[in-house]
PDB file of N, CA and C in Angstrom:
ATOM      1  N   UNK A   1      -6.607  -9.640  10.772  1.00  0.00           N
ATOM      2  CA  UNK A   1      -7.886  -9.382  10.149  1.00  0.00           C
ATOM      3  C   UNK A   1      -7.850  -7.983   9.546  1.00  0.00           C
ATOM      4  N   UNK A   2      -8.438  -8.305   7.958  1.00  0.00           N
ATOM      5  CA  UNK A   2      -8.643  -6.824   8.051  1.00  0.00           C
ATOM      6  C   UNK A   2      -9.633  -5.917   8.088  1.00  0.00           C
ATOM      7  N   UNK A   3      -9.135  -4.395   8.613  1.00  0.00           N
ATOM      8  CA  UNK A   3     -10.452  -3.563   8.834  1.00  0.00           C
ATOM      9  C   UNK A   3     -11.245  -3.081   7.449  1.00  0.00           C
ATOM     10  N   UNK A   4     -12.656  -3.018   7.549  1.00  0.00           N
ATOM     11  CA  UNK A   4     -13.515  -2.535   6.824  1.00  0.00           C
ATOM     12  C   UNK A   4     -13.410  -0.812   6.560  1.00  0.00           C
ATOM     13  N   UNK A   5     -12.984  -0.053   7.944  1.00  0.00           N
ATOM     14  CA  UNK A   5     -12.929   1.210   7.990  1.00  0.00           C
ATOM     15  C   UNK A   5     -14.149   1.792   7.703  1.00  0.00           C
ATOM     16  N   UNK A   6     -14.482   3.328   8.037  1.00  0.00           N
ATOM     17  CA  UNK A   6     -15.755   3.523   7.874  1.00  0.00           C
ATOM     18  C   UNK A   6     -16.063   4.404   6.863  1.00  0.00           C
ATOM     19  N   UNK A   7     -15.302   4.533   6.074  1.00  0.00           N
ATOM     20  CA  UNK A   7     -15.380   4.928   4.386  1.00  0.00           C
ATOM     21  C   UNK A   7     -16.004   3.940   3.431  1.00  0.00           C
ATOM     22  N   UNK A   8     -15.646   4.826   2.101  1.00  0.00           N
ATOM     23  CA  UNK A   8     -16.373   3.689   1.149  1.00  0.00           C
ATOM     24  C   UNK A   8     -15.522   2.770   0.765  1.00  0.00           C
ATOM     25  N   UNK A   9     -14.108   2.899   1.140  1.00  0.00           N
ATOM     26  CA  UNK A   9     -13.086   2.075   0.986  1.00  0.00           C
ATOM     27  C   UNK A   9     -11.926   1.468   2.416  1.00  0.00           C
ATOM     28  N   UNK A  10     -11.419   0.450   2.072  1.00  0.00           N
ATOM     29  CA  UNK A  10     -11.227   0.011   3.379  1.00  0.00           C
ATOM     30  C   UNK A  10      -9.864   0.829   4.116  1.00  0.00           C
ATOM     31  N   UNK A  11      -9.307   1.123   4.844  1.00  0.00           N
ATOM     32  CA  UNK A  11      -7.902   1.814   5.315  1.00  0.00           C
ATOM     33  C   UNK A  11      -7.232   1.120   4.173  1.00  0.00           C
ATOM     34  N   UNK A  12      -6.670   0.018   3.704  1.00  0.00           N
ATOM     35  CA  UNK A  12      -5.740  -0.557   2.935  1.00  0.00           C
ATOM     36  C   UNK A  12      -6.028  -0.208   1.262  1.00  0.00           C
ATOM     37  N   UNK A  13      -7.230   0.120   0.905  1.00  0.00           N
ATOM     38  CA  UNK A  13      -7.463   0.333  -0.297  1.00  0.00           C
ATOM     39  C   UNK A  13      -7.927   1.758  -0.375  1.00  0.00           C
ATOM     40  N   UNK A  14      -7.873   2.591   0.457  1.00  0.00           N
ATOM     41  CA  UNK A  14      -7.861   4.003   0.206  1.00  0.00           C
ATOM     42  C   UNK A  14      -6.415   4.600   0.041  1.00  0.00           C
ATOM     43  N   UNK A  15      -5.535   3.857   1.199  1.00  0.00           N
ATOM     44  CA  UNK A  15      -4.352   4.102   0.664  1.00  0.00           C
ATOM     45  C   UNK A  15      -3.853   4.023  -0.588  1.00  0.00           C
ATOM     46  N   UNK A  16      -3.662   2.506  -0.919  1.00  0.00           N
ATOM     47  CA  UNK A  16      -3.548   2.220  -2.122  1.00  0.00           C
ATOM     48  C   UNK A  16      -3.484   3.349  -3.114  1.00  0.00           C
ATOM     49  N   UNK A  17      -4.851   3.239  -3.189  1.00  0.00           N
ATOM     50  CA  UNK A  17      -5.424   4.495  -4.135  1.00  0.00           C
ATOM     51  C   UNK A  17      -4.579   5.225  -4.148  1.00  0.00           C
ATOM     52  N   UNK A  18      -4.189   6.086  -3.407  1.00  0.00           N
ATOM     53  CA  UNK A  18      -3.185   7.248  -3.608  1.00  0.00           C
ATOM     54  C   UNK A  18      -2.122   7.441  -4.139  1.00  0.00           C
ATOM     55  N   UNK A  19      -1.215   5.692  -3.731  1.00  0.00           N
ATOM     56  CA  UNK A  19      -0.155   5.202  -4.256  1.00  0.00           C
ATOM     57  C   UNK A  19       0.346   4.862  -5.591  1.00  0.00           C
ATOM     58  N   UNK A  20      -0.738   4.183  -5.861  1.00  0.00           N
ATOM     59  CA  UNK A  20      -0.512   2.893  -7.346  1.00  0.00           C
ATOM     60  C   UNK A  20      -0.264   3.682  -8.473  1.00  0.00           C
ATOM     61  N   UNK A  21      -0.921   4.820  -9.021  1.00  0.00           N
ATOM     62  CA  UNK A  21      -0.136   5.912 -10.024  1.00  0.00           C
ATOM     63  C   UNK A  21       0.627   6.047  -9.887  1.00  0.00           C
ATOM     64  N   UNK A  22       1.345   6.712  -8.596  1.00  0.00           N
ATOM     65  CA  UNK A  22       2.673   7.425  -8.662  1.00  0.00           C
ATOM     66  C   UNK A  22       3.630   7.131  -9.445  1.00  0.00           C
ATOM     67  N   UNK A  23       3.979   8.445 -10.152  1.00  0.00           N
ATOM     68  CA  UNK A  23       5.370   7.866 -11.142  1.00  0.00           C
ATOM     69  C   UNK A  23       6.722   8.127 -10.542  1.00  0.00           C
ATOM     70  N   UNK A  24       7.052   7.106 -11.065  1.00  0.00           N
ATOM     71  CA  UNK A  24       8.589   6.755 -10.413  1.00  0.00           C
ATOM     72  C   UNK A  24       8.912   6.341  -9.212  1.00  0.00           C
ATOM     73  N   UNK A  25       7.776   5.239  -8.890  1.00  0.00           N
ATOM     74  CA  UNK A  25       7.730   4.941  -7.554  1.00  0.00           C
ATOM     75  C   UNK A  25       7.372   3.132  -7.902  1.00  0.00           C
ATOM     76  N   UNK A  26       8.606   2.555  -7.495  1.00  0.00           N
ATOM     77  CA  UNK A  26       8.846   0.813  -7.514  1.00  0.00           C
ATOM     78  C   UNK A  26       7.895   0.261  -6.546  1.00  0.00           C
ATOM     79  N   UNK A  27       7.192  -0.938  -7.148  1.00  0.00           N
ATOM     80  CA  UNK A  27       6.158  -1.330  -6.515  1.00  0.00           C
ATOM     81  C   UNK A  27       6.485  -1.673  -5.074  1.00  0.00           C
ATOM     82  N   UNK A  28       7.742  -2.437  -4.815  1.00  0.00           N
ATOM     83  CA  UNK A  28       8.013  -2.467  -3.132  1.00  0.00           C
ATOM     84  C   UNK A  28       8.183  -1.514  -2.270  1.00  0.00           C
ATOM     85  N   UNK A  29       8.661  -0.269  -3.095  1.00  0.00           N
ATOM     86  CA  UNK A  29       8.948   0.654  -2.253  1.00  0.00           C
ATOM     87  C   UNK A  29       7.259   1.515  -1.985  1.00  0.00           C
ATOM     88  N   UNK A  30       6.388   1.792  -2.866  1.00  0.00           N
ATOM     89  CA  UNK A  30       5.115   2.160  -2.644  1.00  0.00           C
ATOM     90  C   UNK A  30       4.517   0.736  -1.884  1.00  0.00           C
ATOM     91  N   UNK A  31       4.750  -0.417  -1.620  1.00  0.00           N
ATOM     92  CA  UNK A  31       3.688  -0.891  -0.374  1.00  0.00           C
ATOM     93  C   UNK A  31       4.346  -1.161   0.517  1.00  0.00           C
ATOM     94  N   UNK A  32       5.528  -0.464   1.257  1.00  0.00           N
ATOM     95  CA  UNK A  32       6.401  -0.218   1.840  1.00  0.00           C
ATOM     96  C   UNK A  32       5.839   1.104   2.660  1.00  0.00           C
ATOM     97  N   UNK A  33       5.230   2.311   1.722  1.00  0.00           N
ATOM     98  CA  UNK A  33       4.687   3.081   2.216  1.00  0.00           C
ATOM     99  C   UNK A  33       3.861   3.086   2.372  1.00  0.00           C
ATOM    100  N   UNK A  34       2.529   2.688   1.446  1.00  0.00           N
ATOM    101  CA  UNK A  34       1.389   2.250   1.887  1.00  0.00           C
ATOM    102  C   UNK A  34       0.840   1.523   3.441  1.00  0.00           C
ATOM    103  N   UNK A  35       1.900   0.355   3.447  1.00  0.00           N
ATOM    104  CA  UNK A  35       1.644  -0.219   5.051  1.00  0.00           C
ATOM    105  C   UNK A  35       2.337   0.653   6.039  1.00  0.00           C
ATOM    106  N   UNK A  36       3.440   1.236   5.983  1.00  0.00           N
ATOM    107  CA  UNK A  36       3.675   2.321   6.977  1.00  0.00           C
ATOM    108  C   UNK A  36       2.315   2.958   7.190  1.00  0.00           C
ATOM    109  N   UNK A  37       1.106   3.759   6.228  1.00  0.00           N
ATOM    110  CA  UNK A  37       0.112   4.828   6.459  1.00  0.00           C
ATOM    111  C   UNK A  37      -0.709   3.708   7.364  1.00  0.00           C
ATOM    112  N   UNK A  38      -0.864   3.044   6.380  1.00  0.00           N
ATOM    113  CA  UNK A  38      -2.090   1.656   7.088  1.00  0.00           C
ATOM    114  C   UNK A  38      -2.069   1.143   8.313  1.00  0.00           C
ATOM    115  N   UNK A  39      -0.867   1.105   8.832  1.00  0.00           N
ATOM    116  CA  UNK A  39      -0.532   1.038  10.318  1.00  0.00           C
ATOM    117  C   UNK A  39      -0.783   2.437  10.786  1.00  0.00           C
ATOM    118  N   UNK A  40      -0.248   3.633  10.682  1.00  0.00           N
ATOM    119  CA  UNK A  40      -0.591   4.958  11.027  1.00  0.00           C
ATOM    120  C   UNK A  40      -1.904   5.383  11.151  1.00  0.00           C
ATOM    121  N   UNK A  41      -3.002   5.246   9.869  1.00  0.00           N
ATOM    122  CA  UNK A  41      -4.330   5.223  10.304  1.00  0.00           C
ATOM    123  C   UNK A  41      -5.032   4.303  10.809  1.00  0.00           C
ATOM    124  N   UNK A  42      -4.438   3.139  11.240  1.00  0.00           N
ATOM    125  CA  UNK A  42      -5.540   2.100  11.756  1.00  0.00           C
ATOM    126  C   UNK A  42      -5.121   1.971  13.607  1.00  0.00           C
ATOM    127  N   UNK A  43      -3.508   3.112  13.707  1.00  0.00           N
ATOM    128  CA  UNK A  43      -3.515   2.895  15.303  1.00  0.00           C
ATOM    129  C   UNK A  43      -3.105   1.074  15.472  1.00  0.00           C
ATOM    130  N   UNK A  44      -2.096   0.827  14.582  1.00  0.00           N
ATOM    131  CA  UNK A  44      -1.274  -0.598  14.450  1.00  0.00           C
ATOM    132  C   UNK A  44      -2.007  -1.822  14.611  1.00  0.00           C
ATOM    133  N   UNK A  45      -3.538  -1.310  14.333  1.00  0.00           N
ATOM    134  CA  UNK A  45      -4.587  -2.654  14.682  1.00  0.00           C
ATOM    135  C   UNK A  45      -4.729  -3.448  13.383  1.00  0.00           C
ATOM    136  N   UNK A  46      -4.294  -3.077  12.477  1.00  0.00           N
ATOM    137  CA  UNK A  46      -3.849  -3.664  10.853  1.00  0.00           C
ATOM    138  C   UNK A  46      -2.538  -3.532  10.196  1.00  0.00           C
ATOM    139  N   UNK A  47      -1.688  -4.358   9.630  1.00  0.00           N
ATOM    140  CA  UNK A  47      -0.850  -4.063   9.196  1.00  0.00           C
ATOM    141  C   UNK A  47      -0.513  -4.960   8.020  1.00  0.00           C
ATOM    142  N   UNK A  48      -0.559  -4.524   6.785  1.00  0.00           N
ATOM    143  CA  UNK A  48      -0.258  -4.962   5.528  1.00  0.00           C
ATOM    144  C   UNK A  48       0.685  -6.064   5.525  1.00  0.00           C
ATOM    145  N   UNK A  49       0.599  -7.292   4.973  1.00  0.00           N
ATOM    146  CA  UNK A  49       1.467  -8.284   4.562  1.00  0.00           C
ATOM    147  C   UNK A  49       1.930  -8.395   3.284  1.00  0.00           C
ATOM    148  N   UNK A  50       3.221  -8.407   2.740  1.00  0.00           N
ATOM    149  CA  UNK A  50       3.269  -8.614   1.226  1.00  0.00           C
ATOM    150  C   UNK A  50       4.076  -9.791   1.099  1.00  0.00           C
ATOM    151  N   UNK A  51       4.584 -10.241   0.412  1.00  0.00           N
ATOM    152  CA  UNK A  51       5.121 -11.218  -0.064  1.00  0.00           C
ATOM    153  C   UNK A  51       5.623 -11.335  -1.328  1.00  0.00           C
ATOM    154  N   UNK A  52       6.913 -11.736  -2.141  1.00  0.00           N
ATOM    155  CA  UNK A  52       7.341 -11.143  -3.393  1.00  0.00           C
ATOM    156  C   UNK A  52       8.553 -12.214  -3.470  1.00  0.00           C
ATOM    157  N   UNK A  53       8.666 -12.627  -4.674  1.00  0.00           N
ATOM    158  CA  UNK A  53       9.611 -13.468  -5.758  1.00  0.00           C
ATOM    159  C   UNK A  53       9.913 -12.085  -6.504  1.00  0.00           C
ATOM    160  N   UNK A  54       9.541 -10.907  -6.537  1.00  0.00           N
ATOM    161  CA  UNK A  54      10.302 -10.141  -7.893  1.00  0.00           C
ATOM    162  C   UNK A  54      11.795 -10.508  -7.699  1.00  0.00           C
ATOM    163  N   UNK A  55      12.448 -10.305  -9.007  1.00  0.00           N
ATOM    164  CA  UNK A  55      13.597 -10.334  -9.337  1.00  0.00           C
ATOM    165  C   UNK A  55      14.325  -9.379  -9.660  1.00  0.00           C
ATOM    166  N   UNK A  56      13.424  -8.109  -9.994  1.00  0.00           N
ATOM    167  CA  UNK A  56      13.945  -6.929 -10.297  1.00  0.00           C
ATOM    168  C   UNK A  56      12.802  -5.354 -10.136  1.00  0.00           C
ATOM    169  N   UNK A  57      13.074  -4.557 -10.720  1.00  0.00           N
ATOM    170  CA  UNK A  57      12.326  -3.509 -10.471  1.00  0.00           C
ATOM    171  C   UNK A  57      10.719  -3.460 -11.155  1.00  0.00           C
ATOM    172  N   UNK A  58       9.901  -3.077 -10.512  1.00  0.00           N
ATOM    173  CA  UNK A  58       8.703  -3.295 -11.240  1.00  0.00           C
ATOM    174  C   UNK A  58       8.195  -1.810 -11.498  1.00  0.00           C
ATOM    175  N   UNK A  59       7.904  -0.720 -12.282  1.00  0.00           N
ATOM    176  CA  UNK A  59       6.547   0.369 -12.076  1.00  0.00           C
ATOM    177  C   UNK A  59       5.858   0.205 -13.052  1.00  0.00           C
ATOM    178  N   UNK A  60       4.650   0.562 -11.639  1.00  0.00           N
ATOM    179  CA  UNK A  60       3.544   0.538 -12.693  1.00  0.00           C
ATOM    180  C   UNK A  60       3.008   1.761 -13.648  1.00  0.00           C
ATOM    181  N   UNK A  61       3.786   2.607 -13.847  1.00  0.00           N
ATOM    182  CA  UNK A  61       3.501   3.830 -14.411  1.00  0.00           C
ATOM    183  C   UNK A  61       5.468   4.581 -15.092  1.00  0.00           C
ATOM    184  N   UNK A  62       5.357   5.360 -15.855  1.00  0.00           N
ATOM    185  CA  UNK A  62       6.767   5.722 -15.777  1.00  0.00           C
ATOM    186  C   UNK A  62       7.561   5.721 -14.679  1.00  0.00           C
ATOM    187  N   UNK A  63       9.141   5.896 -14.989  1.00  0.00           N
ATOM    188  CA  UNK A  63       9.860   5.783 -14.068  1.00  0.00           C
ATOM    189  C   UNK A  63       9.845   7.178 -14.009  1.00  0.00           C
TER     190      UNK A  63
END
């Protein structure tokens, strides 16, 4: 389940936030880190699931 958190955003999408610009940072490897924090601030009571067919490198911003 996931947490609501008591911000205006949830633990998983505040992270986010921080992440998803970063340049030069491949989308697996940023929610790679993202769920590392998300487990770190939630005290391992949440932990990000991803799932992926990519075939190759993805960013979403320059490399």
């Amino acid at each position: 389940m996931a947490l609501d958190g008591g911000g205006v955003n949830s633990p998983f999408s505040a992270v986010l936030s921080r992440h998803i610009g970063m340049p030069g940072l491949e989308v697996q490897q940023m929610l790679t880190r993202v769920r590392a924090e998300v487990v770190a601030a939630t005290k391992s009571r949440q932990v990000p699931w991803s799932h992926s067919s990519l075939l190759g490198e993805v960013y979403l911003t320059a490399k």
